[in-house]
N, C-alpha and C. Protein backbone atom coordinates (compact mmCIF):
# COMPACT_ATOMS: atom_id res chain seq x y z
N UNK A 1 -8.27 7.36 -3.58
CA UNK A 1 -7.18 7.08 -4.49
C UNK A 1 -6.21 8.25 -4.56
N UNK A 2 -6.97 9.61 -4.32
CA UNK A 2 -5.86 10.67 -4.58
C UNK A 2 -4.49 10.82 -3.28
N UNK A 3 -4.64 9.85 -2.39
CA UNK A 3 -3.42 10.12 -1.64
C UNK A 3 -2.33 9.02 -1.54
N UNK A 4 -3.04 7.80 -2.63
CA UNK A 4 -2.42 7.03 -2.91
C UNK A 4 -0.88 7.33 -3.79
N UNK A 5 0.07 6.19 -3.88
CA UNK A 5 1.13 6.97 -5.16
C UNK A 5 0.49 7.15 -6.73
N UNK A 6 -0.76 6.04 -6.34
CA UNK A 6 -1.01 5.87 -7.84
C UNK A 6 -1.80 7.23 -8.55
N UNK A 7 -2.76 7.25 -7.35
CA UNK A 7 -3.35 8.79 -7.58
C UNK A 7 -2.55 10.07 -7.60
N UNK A 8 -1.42 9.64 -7.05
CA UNK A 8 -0.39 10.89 -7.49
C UNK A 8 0.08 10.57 -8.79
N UNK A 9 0.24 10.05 -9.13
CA UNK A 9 0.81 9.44 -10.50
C UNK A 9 -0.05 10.17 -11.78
N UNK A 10 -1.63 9.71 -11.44
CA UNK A 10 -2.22 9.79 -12.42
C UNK A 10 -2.43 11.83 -12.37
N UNK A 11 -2.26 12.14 -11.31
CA UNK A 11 -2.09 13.70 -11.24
C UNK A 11 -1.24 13.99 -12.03
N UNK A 12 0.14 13.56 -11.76
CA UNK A 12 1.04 14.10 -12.23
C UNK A 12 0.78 14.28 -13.82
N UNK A 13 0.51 12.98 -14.38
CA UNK A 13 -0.40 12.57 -15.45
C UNK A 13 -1.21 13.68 -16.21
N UNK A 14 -1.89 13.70 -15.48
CA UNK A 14 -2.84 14.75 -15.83
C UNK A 14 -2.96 16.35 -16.23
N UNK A 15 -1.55 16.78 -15.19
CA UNK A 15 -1.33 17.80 -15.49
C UNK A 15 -0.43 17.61 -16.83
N UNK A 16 0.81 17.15 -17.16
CA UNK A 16 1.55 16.69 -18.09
C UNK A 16 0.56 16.71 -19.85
N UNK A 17 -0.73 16.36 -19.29
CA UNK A 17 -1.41 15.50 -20.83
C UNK A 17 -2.01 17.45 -20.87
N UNK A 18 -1.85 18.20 -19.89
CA UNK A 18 -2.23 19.81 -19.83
C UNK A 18 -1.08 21.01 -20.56
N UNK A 19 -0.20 19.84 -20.60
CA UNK A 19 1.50 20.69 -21.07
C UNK A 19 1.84 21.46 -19.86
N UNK A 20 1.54 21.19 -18.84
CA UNK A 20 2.33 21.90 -17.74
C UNK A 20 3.76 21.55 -17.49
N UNK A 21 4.69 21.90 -16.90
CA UNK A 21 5.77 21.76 -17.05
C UNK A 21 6.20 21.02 -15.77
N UNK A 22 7.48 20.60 -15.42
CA UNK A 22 7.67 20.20 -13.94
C UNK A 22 7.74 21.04 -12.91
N UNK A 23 7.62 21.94 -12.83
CA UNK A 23 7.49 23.05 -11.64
C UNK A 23 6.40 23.68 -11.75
N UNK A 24 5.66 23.31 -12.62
CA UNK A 24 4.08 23.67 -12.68
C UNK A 24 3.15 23.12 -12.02
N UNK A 25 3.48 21.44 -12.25
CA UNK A 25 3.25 20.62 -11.33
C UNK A 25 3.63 20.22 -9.88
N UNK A 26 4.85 20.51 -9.90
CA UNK A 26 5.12 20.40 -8.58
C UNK A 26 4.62 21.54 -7.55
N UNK A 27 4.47 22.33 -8.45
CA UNK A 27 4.08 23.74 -7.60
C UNK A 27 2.21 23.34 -7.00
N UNK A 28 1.62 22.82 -8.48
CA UNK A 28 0.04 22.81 -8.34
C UNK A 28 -0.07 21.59 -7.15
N UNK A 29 0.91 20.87 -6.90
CA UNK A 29 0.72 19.16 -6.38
C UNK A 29 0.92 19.69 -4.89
N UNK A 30 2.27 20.77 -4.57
CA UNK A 30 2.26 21.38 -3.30
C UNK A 30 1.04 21.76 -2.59
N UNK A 31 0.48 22.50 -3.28
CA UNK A 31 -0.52 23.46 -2.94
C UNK A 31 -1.57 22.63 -2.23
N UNK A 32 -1.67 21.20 -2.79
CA UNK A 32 -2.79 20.28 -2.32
C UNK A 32 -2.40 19.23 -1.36
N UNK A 33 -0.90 19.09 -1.77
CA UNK A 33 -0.80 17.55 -0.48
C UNK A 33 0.74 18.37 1.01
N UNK A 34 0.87 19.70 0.13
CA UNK A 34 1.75 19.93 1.41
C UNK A 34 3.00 18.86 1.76
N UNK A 35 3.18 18.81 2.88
CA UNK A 35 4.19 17.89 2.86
C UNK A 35 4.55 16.60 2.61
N UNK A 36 3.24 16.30 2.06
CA UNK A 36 3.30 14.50 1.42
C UNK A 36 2.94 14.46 0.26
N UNK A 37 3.45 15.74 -0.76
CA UNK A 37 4.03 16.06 -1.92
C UNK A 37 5.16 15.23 -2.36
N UNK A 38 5.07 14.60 -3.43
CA UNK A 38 6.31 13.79 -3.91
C UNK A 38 7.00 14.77 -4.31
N UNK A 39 8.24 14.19 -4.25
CA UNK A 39 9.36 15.09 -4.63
C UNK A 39 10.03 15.60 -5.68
N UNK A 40 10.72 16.05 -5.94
CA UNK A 40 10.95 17.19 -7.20
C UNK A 40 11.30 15.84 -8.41
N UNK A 41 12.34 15.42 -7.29
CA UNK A 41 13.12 14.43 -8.57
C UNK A 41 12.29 13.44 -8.77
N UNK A 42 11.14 12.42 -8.08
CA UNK A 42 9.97 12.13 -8.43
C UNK A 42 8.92 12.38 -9.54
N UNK A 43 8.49 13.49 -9.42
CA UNK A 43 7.73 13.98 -10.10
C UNK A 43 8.20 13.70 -11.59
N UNK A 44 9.64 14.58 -11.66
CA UNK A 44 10.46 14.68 -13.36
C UNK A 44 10.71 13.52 -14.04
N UNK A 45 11.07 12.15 -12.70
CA UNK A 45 11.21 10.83 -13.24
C UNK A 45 9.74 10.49 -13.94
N UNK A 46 8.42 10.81 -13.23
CA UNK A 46 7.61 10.22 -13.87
C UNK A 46 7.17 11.48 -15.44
N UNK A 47 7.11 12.20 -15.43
CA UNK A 47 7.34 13.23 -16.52
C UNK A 47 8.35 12.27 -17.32
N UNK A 48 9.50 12.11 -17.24
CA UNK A 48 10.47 11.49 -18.29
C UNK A 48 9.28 10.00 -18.70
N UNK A 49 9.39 9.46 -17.45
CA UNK A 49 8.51 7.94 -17.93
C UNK A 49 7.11 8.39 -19.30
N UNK A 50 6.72 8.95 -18.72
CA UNK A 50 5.69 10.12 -19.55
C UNK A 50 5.77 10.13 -21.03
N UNK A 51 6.86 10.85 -20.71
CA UNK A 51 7.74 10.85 -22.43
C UNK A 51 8.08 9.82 -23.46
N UNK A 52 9.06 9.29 -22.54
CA UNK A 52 9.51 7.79 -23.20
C UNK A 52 8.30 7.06 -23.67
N UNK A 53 7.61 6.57 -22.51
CA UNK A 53 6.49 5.53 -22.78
C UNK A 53 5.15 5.89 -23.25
N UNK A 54 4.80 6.86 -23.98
CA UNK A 54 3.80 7.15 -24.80
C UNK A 54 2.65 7.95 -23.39
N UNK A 55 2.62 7.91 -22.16
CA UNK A 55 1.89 8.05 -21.45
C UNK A 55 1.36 6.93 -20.07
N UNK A 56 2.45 5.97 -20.16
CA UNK A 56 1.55 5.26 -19.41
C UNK A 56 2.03 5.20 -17.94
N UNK A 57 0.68 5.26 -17.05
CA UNK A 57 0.85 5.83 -15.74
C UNK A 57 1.14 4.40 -15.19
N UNK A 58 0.96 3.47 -15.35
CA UNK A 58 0.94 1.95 -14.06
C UNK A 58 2.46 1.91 -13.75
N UNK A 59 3.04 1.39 -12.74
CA UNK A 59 4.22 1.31 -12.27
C UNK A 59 4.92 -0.22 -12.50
N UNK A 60 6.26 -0.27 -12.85
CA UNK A 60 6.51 -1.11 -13.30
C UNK A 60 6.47 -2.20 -12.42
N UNK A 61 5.79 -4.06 -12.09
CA UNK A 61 6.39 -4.80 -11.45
C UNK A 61 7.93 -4.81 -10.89
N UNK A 62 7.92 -4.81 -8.79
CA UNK A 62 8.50 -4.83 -8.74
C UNK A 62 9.51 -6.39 -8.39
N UNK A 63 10.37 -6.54 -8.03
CA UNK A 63 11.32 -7.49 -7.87
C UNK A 63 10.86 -8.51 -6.25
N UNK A 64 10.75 -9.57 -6.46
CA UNK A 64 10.92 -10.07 -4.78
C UNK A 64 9.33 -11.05 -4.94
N UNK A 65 9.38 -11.61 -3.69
CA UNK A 65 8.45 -12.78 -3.34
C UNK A 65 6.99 -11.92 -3.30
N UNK A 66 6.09 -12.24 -3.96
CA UNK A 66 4.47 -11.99 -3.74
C UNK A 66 4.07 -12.17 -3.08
N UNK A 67 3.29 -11.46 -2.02
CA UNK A 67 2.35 -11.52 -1.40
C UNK A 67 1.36 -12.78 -1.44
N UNK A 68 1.31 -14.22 -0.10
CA UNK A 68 0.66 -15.07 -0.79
C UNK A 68 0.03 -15.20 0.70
N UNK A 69 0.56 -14.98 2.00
CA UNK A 69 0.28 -15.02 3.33
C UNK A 69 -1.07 -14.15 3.80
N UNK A 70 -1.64 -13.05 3.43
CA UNK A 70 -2.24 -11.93 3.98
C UNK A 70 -3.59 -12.35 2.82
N UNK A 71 -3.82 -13.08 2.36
CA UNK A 71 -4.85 -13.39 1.08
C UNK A 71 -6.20 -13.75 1.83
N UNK A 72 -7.29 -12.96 0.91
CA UNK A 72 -8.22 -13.45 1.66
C UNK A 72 -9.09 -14.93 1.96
N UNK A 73 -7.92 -16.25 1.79
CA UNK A 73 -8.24 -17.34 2.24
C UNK A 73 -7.70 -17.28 3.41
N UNK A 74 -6.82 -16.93 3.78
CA UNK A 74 -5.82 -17.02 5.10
C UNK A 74 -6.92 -16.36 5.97
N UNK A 75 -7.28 -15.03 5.42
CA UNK A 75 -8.03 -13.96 6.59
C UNK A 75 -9.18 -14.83 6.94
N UNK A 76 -9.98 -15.40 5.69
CA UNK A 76 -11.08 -16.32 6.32
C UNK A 76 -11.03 -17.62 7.00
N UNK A 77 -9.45 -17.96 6.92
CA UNK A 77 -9.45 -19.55 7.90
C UNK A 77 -8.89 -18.45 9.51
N UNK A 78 -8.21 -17.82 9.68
CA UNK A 78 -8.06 -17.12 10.75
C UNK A 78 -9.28 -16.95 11.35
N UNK A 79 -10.18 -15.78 11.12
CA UNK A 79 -11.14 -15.27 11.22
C UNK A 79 -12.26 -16.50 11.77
N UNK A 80 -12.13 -17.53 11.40
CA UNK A 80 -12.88 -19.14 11.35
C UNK A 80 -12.49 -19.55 12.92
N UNK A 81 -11.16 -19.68 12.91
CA UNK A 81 -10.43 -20.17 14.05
C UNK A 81 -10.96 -19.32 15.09
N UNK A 82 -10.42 -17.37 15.29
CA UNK A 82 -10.95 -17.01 16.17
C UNK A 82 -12.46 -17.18 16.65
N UNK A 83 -13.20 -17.27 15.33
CA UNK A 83 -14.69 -17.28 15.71
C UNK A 83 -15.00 -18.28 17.24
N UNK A 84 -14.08 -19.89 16.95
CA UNK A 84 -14.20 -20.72 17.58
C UNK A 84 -13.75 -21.04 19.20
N UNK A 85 -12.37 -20.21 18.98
CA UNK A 85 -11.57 -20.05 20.26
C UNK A 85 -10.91 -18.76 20.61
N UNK A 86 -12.04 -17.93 21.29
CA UNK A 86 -11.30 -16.25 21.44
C UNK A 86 -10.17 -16.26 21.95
N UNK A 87 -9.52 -17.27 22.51
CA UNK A 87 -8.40 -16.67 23.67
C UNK A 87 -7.18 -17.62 22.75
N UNK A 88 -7.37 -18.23 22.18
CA UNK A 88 -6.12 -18.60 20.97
C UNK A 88 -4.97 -17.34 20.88
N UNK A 89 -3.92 -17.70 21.16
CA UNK A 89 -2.53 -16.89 21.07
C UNK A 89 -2.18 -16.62 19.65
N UNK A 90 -1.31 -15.99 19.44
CA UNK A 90 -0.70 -15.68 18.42
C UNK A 90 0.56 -16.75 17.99
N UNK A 91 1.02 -17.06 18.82
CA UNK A 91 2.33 -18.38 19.09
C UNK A 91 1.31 -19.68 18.57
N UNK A 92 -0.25 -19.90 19.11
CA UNK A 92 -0.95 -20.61 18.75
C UNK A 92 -1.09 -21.09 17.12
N UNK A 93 -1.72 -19.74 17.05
CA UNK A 93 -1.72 -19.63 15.20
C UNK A 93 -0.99 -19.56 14.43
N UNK A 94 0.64 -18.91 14.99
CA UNK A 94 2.15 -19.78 14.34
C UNK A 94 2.18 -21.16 14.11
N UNK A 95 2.12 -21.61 14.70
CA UNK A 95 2.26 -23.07 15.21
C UNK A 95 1.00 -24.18 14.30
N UNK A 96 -0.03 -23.32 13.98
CA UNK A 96 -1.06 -23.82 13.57
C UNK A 96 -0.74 -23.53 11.62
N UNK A 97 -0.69 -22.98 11.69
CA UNK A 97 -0.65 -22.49 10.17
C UNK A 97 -0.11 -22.01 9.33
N UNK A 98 1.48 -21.91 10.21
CA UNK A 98 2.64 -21.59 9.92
C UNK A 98 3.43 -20.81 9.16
N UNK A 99 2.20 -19.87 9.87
CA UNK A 99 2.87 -17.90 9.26
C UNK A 99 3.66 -17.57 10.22
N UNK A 100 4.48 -16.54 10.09
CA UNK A 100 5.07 -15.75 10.76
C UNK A 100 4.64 -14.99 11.69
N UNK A 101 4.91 -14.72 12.53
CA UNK A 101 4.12 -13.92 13.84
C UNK A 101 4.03 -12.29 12.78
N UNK A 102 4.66 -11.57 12.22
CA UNK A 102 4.55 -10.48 11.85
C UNK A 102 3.10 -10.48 10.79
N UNK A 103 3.23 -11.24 10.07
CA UNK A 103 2.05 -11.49 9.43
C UNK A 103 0.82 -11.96 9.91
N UNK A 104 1.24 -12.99 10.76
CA UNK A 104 -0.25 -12.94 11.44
C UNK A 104 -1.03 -11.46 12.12
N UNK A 105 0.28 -10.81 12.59
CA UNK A 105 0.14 -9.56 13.76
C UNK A 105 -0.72 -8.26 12.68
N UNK A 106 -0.03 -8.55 11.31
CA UNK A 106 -0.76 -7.78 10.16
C UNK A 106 -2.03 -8.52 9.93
N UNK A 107 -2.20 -8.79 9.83
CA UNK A 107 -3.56 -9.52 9.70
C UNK A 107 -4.60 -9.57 10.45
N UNK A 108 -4.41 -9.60 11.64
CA UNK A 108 -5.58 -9.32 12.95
C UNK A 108 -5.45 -8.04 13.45
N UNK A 109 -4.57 -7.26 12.90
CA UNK A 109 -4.75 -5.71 13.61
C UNK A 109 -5.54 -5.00 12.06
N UNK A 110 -4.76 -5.20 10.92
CA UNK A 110 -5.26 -4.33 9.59
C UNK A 110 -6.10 -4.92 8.78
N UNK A 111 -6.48 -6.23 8.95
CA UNK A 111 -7.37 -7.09 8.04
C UNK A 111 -8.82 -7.16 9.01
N UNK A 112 -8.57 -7.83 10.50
CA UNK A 112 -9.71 -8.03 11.30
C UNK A 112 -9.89 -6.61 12.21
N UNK A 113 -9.51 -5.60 12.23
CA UNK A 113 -9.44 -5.25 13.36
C UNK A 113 -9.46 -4.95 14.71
N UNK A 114 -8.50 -6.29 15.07
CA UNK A 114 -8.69 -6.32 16.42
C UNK A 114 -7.21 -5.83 17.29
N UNK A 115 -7.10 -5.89 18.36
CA UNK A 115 -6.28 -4.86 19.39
C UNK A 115 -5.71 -5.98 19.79
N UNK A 116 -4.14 -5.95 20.55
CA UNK A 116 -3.63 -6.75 21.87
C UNK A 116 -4.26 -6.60 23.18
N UNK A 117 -4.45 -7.86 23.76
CA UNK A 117 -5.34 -7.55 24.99
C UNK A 117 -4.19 -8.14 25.67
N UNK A 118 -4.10 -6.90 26.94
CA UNK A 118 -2.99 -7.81 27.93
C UNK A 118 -3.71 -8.22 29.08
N UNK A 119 -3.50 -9.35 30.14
CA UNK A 119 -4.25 -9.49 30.91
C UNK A 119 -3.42 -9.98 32.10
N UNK A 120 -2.74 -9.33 33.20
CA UNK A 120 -2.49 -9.75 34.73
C UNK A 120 -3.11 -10.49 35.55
């Protein structure tokens, strides 16, 4: 969780509920993540959020269509299909179930992990 944003969050958090200041933190947060240190003006935004909102670390819902494609019913009817027919395409399983090739392509590389096989 700590290299997550959220685990940065709740750092930032943490130091804050310590009375450290924003360059206290940013300084202590350097020291540990180096260059995938959030950034100055980052940090102070969530310090202000801090302030305002009594403490609370969760991030606000954002805007746009939910996630309903990558769910783990989809992964288990996929996963079903390949079981049955290894050499099934990707154009196949478009066509079949009528995701998007990008999502399917997320799904069998970061959900199943499996590789592109090319074959001549």
């Amino acid at each position: 969780m700590e290299n997550s944003e959220d685990g940065k969050r709740y750092i930032i958090w943490f130091l804050w509920k310590q009375n450290k200041s924003g360059s206290e933190i940013l300084y202590e947060m350097e020291k540990v993540y180096g260059s995938k240190c959030p950034g100055k003006s980052m940090v102070y935004k969530w310090i202000d959020r801090f302030n305002d909102k009594h403490s609370i670390v969760d991030d606000n819902p954002r805007p746009g269509r939910p996630k309903t494609c990558s769910n783990q019913e989809n992964i288990k009817i996929i996963s079903n299909i390949l079981g049955k027919h290894r050499r099934v395409t990707l154009r196949q399983l478009e066509e079949e179930l009528g995701m998007s090739k990008s999502i399917l392509d997320k799904i069998l590389t970061e959900q199943l992990g499996m590789s592109r096989v090319l074959s001549r």
